[in-house]
Protein backbone atom coordinates (compact mmCIF):
# COMPACT_ATOMS: atom_id res chain seq x y z
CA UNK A 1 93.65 93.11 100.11
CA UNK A 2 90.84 94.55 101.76
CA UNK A 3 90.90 94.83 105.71
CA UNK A 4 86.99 94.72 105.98
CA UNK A 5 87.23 91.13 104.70
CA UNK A 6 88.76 89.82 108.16
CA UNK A 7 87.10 88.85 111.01
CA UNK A 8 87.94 91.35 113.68
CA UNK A 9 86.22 93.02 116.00
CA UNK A 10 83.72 96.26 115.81
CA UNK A 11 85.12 99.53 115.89
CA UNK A 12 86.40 100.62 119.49
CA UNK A 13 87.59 104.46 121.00
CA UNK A 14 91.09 104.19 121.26
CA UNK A 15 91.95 107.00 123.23
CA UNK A 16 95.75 106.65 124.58
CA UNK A 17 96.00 105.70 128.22
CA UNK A 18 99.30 106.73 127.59
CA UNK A 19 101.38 109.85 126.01
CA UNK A 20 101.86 109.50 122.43
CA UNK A 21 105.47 110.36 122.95
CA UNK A 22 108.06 109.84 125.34
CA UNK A 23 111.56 111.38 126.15
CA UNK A 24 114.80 109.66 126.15
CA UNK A 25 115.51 110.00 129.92
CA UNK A 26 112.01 109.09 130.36
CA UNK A 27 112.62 105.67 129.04
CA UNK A 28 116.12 105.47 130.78
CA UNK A 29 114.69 106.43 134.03
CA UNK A 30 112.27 103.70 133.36
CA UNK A 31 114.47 100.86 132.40
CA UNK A 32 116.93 101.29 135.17
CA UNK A 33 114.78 102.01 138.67
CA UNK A 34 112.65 98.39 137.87
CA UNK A 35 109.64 100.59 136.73
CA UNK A 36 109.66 98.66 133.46
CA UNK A 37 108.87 95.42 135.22
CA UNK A 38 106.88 96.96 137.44
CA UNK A 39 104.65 98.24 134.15
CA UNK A 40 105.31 95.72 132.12
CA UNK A 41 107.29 97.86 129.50
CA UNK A 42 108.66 96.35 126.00
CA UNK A 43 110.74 98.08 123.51
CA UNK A 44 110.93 97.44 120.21
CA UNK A 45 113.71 98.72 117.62
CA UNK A 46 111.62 99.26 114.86
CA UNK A 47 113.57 100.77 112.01
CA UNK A 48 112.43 99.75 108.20
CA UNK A 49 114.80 99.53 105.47
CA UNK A 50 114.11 97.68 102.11
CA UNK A 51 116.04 94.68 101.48
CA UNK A 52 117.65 94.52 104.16
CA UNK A 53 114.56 95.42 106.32
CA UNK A 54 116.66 97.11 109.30
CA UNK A 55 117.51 94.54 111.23
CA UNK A 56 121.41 95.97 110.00
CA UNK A 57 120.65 99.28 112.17
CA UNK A 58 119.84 97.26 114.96
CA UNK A 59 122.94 94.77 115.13
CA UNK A 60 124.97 98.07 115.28
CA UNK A 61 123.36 99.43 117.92
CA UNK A 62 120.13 99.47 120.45
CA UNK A 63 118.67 100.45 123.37
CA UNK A 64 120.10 98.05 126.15
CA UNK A 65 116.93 95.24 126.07
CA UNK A 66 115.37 96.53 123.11
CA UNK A 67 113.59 93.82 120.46
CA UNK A 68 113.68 93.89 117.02
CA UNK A 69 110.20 94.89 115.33
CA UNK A 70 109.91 93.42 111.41
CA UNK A 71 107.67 95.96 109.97
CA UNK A 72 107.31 93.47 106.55
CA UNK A 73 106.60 90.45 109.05
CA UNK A 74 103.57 88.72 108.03
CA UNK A 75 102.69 91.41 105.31
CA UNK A 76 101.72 90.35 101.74
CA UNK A 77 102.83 93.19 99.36
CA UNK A 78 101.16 93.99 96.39
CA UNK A 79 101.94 96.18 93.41
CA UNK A 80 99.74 98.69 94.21
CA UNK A 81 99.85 98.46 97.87
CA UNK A 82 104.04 97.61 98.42
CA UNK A 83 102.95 98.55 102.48
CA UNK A 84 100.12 96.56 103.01
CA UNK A 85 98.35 94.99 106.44
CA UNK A 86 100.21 92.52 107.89
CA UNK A 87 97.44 88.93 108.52
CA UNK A 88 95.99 89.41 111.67
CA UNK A 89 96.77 85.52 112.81
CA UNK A 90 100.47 86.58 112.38
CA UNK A 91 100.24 89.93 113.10
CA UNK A 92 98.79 88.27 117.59
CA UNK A 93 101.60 85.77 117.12
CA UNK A 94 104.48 88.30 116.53
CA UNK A 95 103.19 91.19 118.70
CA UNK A 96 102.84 88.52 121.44
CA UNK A 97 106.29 86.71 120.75
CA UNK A 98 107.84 89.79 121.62
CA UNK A 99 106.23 90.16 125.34
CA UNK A 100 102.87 91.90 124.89
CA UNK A 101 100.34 91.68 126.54
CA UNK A 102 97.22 93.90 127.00
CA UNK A 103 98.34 95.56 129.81
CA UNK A 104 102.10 96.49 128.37
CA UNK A 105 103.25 99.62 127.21
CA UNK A 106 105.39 99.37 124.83
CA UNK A 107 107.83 102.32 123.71
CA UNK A 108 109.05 102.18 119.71
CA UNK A 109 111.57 104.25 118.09
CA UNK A 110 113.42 104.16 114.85
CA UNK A 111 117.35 105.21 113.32
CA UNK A 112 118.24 107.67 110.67
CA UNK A 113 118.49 106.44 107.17
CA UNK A 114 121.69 108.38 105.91
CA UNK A 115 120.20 111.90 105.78
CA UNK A 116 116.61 111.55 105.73
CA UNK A 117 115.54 111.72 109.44
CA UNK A 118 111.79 110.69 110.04
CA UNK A 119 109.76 109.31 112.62
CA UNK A 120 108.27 107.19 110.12
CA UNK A 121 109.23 103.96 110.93
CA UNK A 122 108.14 104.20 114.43
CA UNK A 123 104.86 106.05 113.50
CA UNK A 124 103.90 103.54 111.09
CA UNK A 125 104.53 100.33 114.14
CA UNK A 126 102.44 103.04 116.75
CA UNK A 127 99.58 103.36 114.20
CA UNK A 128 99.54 99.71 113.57
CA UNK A 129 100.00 98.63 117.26
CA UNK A 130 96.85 100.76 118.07
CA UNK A 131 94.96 99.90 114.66
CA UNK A 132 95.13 96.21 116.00
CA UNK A 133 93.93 97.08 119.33
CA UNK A 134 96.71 97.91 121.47
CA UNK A 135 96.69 101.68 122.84
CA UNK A 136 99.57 101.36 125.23
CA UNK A 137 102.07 102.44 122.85
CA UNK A 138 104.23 105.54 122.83
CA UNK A 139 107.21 107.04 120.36
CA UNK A 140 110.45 107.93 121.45
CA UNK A 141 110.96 111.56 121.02
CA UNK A 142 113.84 111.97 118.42
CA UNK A 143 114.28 107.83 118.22
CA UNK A 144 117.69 106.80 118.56
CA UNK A 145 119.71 109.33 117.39
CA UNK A 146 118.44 111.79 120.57
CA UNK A 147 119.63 108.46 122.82
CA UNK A 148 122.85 108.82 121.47
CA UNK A 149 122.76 112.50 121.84
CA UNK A 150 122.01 112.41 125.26
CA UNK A 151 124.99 110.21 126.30
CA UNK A 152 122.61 107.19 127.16
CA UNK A 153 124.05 103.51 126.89
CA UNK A 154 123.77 101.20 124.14
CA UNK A 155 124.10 97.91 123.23
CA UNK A 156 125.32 95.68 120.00
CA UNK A 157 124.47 92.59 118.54
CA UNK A 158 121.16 90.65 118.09
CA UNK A 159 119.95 90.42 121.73
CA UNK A 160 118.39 87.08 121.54
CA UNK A 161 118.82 85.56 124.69
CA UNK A 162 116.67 88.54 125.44
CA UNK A 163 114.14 87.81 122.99
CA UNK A 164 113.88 84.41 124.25
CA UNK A 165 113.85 84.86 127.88
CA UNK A 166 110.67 87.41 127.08
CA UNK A 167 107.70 85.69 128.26
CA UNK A 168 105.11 85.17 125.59
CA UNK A 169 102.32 88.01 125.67
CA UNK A 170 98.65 87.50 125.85
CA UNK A 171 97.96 90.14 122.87
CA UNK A 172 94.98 89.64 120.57
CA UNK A 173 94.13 91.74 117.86
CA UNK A 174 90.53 93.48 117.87
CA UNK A 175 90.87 95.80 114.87
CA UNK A 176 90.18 99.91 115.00
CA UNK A 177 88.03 100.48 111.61
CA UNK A 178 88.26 104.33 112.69
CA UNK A 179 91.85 104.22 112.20
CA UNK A 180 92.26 102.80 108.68
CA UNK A 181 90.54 103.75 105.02
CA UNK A 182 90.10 101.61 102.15
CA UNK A 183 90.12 103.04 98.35
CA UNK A 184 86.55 102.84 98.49
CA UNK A 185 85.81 104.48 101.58
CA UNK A 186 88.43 107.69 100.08
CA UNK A 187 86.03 107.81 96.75
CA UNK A 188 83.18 108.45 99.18
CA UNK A 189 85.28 110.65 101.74
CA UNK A 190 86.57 112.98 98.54
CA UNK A 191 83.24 112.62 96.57
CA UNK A 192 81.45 113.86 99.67
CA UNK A 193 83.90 115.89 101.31
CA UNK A 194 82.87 113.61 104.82
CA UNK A 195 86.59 114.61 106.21
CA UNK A 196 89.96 116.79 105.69
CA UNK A 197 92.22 114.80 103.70
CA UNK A 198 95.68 115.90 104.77
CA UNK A 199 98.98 114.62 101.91
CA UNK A 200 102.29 114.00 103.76
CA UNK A 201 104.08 114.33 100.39
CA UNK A 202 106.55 116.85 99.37
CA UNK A 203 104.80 120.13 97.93
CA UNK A 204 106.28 119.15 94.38
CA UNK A 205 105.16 115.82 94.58
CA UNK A 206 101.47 117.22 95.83
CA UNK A 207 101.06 119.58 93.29
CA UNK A 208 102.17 117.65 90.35
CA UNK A 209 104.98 119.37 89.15
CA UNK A 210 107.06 116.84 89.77
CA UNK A 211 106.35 112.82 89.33
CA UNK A 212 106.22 110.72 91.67
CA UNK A 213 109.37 108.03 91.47
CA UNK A 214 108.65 104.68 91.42
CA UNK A 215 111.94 103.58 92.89
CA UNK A 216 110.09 103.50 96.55
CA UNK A 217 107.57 100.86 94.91
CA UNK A 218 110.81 98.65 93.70
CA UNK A 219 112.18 99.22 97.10
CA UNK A 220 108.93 98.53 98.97
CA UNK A 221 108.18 95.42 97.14
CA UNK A 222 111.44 94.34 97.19
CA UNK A 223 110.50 91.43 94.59
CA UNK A 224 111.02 91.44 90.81
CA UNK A 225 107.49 89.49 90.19
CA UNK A 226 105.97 92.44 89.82
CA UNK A 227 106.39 94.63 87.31
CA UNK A 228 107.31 98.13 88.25
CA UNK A 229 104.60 101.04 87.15
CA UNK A 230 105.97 103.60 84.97
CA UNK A 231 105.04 107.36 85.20
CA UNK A 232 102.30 106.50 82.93
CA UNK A 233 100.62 103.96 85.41
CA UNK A 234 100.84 106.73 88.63
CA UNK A 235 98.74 109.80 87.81
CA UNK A 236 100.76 112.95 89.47
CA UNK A 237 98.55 115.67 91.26
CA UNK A 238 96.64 115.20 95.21
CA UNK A 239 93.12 114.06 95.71
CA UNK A 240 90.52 116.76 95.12
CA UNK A 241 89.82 119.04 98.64
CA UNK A 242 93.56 117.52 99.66
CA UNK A 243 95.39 119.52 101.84
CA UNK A 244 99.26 118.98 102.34
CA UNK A 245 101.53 119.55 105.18
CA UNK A 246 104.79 117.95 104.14
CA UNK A 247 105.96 115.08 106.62
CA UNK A 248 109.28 117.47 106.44
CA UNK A 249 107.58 120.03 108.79
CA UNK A 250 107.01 117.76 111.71
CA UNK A 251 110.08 117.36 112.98
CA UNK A 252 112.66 119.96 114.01
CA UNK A 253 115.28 120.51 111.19
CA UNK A 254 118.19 117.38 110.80
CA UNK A 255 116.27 115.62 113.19
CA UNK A 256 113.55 113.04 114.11
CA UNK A 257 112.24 114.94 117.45
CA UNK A 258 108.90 116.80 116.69
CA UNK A 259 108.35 120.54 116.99
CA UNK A 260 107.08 122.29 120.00
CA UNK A 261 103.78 121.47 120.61
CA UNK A 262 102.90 125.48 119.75
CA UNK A 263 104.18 125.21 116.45
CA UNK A 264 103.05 121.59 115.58
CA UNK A 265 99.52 123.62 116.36
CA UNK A 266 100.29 126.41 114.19
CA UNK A 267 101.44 124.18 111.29
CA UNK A 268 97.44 122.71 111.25
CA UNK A 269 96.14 125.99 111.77
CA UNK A 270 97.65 127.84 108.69
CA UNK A 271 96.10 125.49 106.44
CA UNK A 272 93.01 125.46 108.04
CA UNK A 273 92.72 121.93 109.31
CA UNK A 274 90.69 121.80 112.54
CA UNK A 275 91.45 119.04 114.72
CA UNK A 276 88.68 118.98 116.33
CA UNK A 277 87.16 117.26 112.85
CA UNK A 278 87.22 114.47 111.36
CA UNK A 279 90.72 113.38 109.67
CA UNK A 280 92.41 111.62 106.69
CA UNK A 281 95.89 111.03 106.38
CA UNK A 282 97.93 110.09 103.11
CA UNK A 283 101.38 110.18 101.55
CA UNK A 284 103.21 107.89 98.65
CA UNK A 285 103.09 104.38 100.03
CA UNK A 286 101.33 104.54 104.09
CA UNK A 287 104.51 105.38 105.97
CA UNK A 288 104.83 108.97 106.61
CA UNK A 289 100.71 109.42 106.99
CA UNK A 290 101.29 107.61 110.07
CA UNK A 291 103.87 110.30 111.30
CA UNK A 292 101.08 112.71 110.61
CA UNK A 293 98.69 110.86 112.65
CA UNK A 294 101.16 111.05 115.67
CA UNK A 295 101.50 114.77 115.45
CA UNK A 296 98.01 114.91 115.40
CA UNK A 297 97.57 112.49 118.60
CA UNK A 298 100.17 114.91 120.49
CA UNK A 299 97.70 117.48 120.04
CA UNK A 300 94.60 115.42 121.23
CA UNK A 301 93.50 113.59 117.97
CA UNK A 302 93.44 110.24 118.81
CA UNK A 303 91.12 109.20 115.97
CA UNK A 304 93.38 110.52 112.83
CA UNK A 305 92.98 107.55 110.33
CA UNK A 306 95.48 106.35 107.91
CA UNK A 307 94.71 105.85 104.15
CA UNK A 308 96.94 102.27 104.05
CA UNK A 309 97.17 102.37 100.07
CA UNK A 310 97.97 105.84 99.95
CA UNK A 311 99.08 107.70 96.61
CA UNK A 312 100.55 104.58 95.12
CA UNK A 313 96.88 102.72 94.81
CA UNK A 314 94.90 105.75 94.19
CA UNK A 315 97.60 107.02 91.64
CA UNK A 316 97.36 103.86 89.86
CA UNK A 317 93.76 102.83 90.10
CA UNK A 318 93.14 106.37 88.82
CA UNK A 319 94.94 106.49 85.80
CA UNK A 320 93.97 102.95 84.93
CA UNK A 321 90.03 104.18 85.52
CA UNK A 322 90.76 107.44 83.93
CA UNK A 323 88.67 108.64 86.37
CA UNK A 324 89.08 112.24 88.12
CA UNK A 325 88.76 110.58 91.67
């Protein structure tokens, strides 16, 4: 499904009027003097497990007045895009259901799945807050496991009288073309070399020495009408001129808070990406490029976009075209 297809608006900056990330006591400090009413401030729980979605991590604990976010909510998944764009129609109803309006700033954070601590869950709802239009969005600094570390209160259960009592936002969706690339527009970008092309993908799964596994297509999907690719269907390798910095390297080790802003810098530098030019950012299915895209907002890159099909369309559409791009 091709987002150039919908009617949305022409491209628009989208520098943040807010930080890209936020601390714990930050948001505490906020929620408890009456500066979140006063700044119309909504957070959302967004944590993204297949099957069962997340909504599981939630129910056992949140951040006291903290919504739900469905990342899969109004999103038609295809074989070779199992994370697609949600419908925009559904997309202003949700967002707005849940309190937003133009003027909110809304703080999103994500749990740990077992022992693979990302920000991905929360990057990906960030990048597709601000791909729709909204730039008042932040990322909670090492999500909920640093509230928990930091002694700060939680609550249980489904919070819906919450929900409800939220009045119904005024968001409407005017769509950031900078942000996102089609298939098409990454033939031209690696034919013609018009932007770095940075892989979030493990440095096995990069280089080809190892295949990519197709259980995170079953598990995207999450429905048995389509037929799972085998390693045949998924070529293994990186686009050509790729460069990868592993999604692994963001954060700080066993944890979901990002390195020090010096190192974050240092971790672009060695392999020679300049920020201050154009960027591309992939990985397996659209998830972790959008953690990418946040480390590269903390260090003033706004404008990163976000290859939404990722390695699982170009892997496939590849090795069915037997083409080298």
């Amino acid at each position: 499904m091709s987002c150039r297809n919908r009617d949305y608006s022409p491209t628009m900056s989208m520098r943040s009027v807010v930080p890209p990330v936020v601390t714990p006591m930050w948001l505490y400090n906020r929620l408890n003097t009456g500066a979140s009413t006063n700044e119309n401030l909504v957070v959302l729980d967004t944590q993204w497990m297949p099957f069962t979605g997340g909504k599981s991590f939630y129910k056992a604990g949140h951040i006291p007045g903290a919504l739900f976010f469905d990342l899969d909510h109004g999103v038609t998944k295809t074989r070779e895009i199992p994370r697609n764009l949600p419908d925009p129609t559904i997309f202003e109803n949700y967002v707005c259901s849940l309190g937003v309006s133009e003027d909110t700033h809304v703080v999103v954070y994500d749990h740990n799945d077992g022992d693979k601590i990302t920000t991905a869950s929360a990057a990906r709802t960030w990048w597709l807050l601000r791909l729709h239009g909204h730039g008042k969005v932040s990322v909670l600094d090492g999500g909920f496991q640093q509230w928990l570390t930091e002694g700060l209160p939680l609550e249980k259960g489904e919070n819906e009288k919450d929900q409800k009592k939220s009045a119904v936002g005024n968001f409407k969706v005017k769509l950031n073309t900078s942000l996102v690339k089609t298939h098409e527009e990454m033939r031209q970008i690696v034919s013609e070399k018009q932007a770095q092309i940075i892989d979030t993908r493990r440095p096995e799964h990069f280089t080809g020495q190892q295949a990519e596994p197709c259980e995170p297509i079953r598990r995207a999907i999450e429905d048995s009408k389509f037929p799972l690719p085998s390693k045949h269907d998924i070529i293994a390798g990186h686009m050509d001129g790729a460069i990868n910095i592993s999604f692994l390297k963001l954060t700080k080790p066993n944890s979901s808070h990002f390195i020090d802003r010096q190192k974050l810098s240092k971790l672009f530098e060695e392999v020679g990406v300049d920020l201050a030019k154009p960027l591309v950012t992939t990985c397996y299915i659209g998830h972790t490029a959008c953690s990418l895209a946040l480390a590269a907002a903390i260090l003033g890159n706004f404008d990163t976009a976000v290859y939404y099909g990722s390695w699982t369309e170009w892997g496939q559409k590849t090795a069915k075209h037997n083409s080298n791009i």
